[in-house]
Protein backbone atom coordinates (compact mmCIF):
# COMPACT_ATOMS: atom_id res chain seq x y z
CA UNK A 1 -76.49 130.90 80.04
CA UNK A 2 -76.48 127.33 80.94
CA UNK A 3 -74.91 125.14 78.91
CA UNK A 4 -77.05 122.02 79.25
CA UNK A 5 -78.44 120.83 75.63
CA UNK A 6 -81.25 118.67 77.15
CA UNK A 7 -84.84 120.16 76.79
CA UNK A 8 -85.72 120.03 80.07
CA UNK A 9 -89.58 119.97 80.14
CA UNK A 10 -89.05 123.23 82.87
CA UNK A 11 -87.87 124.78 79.61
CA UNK A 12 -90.06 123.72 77.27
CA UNK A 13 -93.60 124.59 79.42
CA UNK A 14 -91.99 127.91 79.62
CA UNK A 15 -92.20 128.69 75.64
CA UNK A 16 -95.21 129.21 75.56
CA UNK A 17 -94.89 132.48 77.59
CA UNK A 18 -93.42 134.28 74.12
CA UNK A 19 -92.17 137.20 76.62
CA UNK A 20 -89.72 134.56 78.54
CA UNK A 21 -86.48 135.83 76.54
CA UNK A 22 -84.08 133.59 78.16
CA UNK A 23 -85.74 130.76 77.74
CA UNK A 24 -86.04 131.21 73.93
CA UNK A 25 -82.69 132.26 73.52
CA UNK A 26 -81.84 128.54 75.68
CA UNK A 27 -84.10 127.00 73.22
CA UNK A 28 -83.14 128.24 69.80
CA UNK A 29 -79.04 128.19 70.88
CA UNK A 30 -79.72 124.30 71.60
CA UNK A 31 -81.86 123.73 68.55
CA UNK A 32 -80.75 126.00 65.83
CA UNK A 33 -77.97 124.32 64.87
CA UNK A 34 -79.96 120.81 64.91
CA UNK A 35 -82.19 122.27 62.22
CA UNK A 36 -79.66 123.79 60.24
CA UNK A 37 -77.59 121.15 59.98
CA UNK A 38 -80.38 118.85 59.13
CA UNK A 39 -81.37 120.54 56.80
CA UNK A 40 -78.29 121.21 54.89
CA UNK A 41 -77.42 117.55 54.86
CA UNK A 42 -80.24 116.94 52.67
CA UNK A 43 -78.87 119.33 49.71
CA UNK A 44 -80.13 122.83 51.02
CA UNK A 45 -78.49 126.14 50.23
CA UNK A 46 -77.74 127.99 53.46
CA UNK A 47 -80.56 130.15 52.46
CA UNK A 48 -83.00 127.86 52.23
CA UNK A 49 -81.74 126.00 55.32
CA UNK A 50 -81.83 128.74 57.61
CA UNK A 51 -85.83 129.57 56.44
CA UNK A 52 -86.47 126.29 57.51
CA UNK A 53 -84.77 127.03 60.71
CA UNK A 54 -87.22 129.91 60.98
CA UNK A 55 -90.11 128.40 59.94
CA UNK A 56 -89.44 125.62 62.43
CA UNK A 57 -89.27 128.00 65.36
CA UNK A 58 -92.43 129.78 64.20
CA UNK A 59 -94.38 126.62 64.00
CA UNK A 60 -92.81 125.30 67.67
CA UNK A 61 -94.35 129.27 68.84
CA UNK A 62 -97.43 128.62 67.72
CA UNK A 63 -98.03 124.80 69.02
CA UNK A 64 -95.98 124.42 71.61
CA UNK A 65 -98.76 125.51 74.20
CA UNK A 66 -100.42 122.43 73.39
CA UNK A 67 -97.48 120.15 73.78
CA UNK A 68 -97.58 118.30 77.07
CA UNK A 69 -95.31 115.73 78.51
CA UNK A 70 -96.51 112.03 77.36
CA UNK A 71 -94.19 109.10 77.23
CA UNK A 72 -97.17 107.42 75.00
CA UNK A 73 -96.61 110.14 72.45
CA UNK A 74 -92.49 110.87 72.89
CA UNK A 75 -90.00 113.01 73.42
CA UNK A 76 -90.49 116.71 72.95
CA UNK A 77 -87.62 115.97 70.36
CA UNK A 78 -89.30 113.58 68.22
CA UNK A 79 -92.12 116.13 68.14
CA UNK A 80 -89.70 118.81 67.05
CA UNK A 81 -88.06 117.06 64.50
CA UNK A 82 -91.58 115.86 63.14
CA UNK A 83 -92.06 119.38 62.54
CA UNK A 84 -88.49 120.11 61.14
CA UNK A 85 -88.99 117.13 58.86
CA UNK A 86 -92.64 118.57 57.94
CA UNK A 87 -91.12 122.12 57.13
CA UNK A 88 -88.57 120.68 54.80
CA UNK A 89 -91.13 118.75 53.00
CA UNK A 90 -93.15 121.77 52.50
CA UNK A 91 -90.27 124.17 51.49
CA UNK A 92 -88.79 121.66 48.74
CA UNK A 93 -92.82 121.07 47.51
CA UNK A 94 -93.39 124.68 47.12
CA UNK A 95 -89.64 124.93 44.85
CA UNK A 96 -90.75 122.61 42.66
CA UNK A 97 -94.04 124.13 41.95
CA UNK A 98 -92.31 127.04 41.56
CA UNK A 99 -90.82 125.41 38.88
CA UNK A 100 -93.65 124.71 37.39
CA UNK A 101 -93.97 121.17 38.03
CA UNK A 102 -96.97 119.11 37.72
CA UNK A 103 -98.68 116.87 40.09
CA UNK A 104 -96.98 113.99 39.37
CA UNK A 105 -93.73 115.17 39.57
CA UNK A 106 -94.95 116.40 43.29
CA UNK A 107 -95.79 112.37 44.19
CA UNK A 108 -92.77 111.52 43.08
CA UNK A 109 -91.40 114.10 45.15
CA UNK A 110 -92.82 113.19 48.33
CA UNK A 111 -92.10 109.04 47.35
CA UNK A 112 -88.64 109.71 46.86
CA UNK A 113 -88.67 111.46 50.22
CA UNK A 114 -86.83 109.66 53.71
CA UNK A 115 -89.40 107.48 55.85
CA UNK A 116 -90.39 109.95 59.20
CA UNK A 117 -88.46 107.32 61.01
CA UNK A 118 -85.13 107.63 59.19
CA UNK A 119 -85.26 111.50 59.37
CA UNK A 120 -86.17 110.92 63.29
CA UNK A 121 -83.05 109.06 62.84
CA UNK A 122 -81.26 111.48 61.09
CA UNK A 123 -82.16 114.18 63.18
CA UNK A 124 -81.41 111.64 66.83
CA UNK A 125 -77.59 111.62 65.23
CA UNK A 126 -77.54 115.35 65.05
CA UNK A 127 -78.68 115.38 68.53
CA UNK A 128 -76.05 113.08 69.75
CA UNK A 129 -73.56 115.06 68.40
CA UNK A 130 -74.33 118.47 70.05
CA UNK A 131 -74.89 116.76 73.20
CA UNK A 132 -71.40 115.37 73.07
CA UNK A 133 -70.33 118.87 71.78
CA UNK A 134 -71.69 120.58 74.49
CA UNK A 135 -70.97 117.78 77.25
CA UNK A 136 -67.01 118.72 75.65
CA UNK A 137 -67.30 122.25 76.06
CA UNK A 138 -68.86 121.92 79.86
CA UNK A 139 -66.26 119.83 81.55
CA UNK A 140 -63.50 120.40 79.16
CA UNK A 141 -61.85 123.45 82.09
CA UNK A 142 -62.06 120.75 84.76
CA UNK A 143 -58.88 119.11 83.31
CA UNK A 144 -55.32 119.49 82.90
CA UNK A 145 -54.54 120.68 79.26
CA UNK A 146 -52.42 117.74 78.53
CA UNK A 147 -54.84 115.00 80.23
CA UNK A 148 -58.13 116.96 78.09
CA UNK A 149 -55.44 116.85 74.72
CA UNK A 150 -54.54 113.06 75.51
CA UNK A 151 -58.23 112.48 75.78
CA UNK A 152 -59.43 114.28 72.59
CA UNK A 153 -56.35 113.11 70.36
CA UNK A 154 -56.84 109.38 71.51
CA UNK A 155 -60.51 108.88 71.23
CA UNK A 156 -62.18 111.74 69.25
CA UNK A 157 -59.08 112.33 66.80
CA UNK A 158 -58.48 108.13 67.05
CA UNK A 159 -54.67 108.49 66.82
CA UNK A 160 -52.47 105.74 68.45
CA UNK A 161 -52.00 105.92 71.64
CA UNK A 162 -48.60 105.35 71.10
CA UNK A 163 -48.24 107.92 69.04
CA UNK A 164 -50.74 110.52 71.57
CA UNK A 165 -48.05 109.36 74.51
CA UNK A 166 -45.38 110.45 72.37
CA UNK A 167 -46.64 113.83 71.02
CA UNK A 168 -47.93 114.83 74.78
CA UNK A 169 -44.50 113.48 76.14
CA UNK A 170 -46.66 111.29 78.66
CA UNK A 171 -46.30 107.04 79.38
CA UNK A 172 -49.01 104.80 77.12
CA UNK A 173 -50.67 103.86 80.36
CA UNK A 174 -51.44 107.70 81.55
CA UNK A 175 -52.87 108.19 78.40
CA UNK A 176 -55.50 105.02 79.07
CA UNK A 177 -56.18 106.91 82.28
CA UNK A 178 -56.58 110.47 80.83
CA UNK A 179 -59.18 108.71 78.18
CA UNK A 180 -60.73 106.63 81.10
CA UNK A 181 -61.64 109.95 83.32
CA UNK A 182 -62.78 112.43 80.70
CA UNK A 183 -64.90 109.54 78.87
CA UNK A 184 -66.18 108.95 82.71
CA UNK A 185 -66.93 112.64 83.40
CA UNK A 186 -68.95 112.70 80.07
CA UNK A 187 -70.83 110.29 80.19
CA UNK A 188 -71.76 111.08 83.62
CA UNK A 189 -72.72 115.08 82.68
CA UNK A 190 -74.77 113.27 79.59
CA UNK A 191 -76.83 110.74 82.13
CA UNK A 192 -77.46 113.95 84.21
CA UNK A 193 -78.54 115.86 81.53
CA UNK A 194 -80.81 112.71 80.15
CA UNK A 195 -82.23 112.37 83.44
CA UNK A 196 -83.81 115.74 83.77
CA UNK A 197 -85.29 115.30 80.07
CA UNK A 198 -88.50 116.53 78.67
CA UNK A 199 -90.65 113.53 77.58
């Protein structure tokens, strides 16, 4: 399976063929973790999270044959985390009037509740991260153990470099370069994978 966390609008127009097993299995292994984490950073028991997970990818089954690519509109992502954001809404709502609370207490719910914009946000950070993740994992094998180690110690880990050099028994400068070409090869597999991204 390809390891490319961009939802490439090839991928996405092929959802809506529920019989295309591969490309579900792309989408959910690129998304699931997105939704989970989203939603367990706003106080949800794993339980709980992962029905929202589900209900997400239910509600992307059933619409997603009328999604089509439109800049005017935005990213398939925006779209999906509208619907993430949605589904969260709706599971917390339905908790509290299973607790028996009143109408009011439901406004106040829903006031107290992050703008769509800062759980677009929210949700954009997420994304970032499991890009870079996955970006990592994808060009990680291309180095030298000691030039990837230099690399993640120096700029992910933010040691000294002084202190990477001396751990990985390397000069300051060759750590500078190590840095230099993995943060190079990244950022070029990200602009690849940006480029073929579904609108």
């Amino acid at each position: 399976m390809a390891l490319n966390p961009e939802t490439r609008e090839s991928l996405i127009l092929r959802l809506p063929t529920l019989t295309d097993a591969a490309a579900w299995q792309e989408f959910v292994r690129i998304y699931e973790p997105l939704v989970l984490r989203f939603a367990r950073r706003r106080g949800l028991q794993d339980a709980d999270a992962r029905e929202v997970v589900q209900n997400v990818l239910i509600s992307v089954a059933k619409a997603v044959g009328d999604w089509k690519p439109d800049r005017k509109k935005g990213r398939f992502r925006a779209w999906l985390f509208r619907i993430a954001r949605n589904q969260l809404i709706h599971l917390m709502s339905k908790k509290r009037c299973d607790r028996g609370s009143g109408e009011s207490a439901e406004m106040q719910f829903l006031n107290e509740w992050p703008s769509p914009e800062n759980s677009t946000a929210a949700l954009e950070t997420d994304y970032r991260r499991e890009l870079f993740r996955t970006a990592a994992a994808a060009v990680r094998d291309s180095f030298q153990p000691s030039t990837w180690e230099a690399f993640w110690k120096s700029s992910v880990l933010q040691l000294p470099v002084e202190e990477v050099a001396r751990s990985l028994n390397l000069s300051v400068g060759a750590v500078y370069v190590a840095r230099s070409r993995v943060l190079h090869r990244l950022k070029l597999q990200i602009r690849q994978w940006e480029n073929e991204d579904a609108d």
